[in-house]
C-alpha atoms as a PDB file:
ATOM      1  CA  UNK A   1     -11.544  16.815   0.802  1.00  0.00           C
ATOM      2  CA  UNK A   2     -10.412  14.731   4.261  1.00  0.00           C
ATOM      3  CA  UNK A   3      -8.622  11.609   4.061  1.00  0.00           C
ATOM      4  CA  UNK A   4      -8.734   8.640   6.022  1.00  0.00           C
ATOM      5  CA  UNK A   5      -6.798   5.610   5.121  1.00  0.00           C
ATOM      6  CA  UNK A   6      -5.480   2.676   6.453  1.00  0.00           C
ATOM      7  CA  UNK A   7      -3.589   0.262   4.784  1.00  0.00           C
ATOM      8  CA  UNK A   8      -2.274  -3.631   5.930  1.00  0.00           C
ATOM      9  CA  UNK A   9      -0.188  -6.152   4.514  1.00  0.00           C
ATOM     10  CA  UNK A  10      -2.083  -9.146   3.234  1.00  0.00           C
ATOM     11  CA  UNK A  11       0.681 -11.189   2.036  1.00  0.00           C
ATOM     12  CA  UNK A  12       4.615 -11.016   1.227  1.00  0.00           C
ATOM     13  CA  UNK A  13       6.266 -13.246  -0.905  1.00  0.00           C
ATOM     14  CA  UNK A  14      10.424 -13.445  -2.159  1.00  0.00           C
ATOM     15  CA  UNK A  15       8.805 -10.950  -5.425  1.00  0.00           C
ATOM     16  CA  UNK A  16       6.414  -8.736  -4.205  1.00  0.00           C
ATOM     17  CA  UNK A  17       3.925  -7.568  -1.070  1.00  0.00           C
ATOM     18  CA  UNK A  18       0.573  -7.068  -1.032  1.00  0.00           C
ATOM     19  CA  UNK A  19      -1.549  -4.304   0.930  1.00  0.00           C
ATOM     20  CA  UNK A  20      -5.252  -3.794   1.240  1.00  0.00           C
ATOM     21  CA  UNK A  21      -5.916  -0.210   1.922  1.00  0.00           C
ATOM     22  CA  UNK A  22      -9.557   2.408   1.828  1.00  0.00           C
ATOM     23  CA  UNK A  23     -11.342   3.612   4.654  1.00  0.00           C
ATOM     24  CA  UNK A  24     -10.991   1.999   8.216  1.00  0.00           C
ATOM     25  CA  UNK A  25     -14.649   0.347   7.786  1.00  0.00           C
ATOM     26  CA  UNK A  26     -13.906  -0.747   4.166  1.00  0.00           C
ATOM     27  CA  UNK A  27     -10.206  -1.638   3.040  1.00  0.00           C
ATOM     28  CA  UNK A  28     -11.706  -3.197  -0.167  1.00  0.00           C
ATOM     29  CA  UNK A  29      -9.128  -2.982  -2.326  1.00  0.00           C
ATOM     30  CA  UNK A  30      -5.303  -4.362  -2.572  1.00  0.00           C
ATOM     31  CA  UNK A  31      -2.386  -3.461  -4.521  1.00  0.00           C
ATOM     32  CA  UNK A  32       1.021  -4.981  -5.168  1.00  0.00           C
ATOM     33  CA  UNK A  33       4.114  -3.595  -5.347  1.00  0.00           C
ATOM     34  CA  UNK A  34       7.266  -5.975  -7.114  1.00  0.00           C
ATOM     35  CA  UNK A  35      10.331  -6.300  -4.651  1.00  0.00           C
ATOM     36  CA  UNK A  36      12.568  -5.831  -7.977  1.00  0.00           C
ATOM     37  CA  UNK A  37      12.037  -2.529  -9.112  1.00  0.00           C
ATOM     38  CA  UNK A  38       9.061  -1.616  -7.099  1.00  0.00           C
ATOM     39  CA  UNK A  39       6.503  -1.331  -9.710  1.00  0.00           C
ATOM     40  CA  UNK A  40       2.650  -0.835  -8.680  1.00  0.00           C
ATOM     41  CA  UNK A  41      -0.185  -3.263  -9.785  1.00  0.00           C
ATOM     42  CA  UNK A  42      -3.604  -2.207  -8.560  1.00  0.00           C
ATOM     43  CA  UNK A  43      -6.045  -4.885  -8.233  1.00  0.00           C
ATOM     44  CA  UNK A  44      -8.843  -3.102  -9.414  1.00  0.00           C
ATOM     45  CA  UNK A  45      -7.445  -1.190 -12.112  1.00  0.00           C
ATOM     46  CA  UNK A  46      -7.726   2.119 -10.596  1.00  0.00           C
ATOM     47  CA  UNK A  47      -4.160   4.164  -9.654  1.00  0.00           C
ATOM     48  CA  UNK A  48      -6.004   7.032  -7.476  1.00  0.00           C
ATOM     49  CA  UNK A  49      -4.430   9.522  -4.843  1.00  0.00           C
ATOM     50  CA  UNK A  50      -5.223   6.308  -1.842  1.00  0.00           C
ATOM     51  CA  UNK A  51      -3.656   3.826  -3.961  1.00  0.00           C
ATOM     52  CA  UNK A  52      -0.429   6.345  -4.449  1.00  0.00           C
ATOM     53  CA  UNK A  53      -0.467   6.887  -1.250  1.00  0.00           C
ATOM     54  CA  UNK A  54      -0.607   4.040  -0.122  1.00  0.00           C
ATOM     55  CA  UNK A  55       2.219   2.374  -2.382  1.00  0.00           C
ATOM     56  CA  UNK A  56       4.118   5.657  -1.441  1.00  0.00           C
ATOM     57  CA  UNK A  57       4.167   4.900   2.487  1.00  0.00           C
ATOM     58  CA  UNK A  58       5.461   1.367   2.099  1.00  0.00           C
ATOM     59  CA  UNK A  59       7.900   2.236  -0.381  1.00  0.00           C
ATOM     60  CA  UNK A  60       9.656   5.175   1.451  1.00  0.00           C
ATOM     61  CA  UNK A  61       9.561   2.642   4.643  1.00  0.00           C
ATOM     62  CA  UNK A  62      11.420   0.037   3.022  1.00  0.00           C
ATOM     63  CA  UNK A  63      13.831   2.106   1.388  1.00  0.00           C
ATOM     64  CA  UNK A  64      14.755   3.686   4.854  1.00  0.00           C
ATOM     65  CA  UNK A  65      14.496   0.712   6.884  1.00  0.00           C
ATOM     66  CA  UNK A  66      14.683  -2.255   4.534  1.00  0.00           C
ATOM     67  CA  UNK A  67      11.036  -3.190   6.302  1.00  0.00           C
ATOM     68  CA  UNK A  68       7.868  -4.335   4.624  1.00  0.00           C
ATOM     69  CA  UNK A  69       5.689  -1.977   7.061  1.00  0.00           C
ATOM     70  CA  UNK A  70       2.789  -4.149   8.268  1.00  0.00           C
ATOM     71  CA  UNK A  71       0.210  -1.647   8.614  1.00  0.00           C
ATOM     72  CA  UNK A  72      -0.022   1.938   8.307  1.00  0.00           C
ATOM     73  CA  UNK A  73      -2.938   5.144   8.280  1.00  0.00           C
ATOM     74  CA  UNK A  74      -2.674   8.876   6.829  1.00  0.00           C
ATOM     75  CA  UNK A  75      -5.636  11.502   7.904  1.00  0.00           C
ATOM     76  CA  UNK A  76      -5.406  14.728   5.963  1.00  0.00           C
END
């Protein structure tokens, strides 16, 4: 199975970010991840392999850089 995601960040506050991520012609669904102790809320409910994925990439950025990444893709 192929993968194709992109992922952006809709909104950052002093608690938590939020991305919306899918497919480049529908990034229909957002999670959240909490600043604190970077715990994952999915908007819709479902925690798939995009959604860990997703949560994964910004995670490992800011722990390296200490940067919110602002957009980001994965094809696999």
């Amino acid at each position: 199975m192929a993968i194709n995601l992109l992922f952006r960040l809709k909104s950052e506050t002093a608690q938590e970010v939020t991305y919306r991520f899918g497919q480049p012609d529908k990034m229909d669904r957002e999670l959240t991840i909490n600043k604190a102790d970077y715990s994952v809320t999915v908007a819709d409910g479902i925690t798939d392999r995009l959604a860990v994925i997703t949560a994964g990439k910004a995670m490992t950025r800011h722990r390296t850089d200490g940067v919110w990444v602002k957009s980001g893709s994965l094809q696999a």
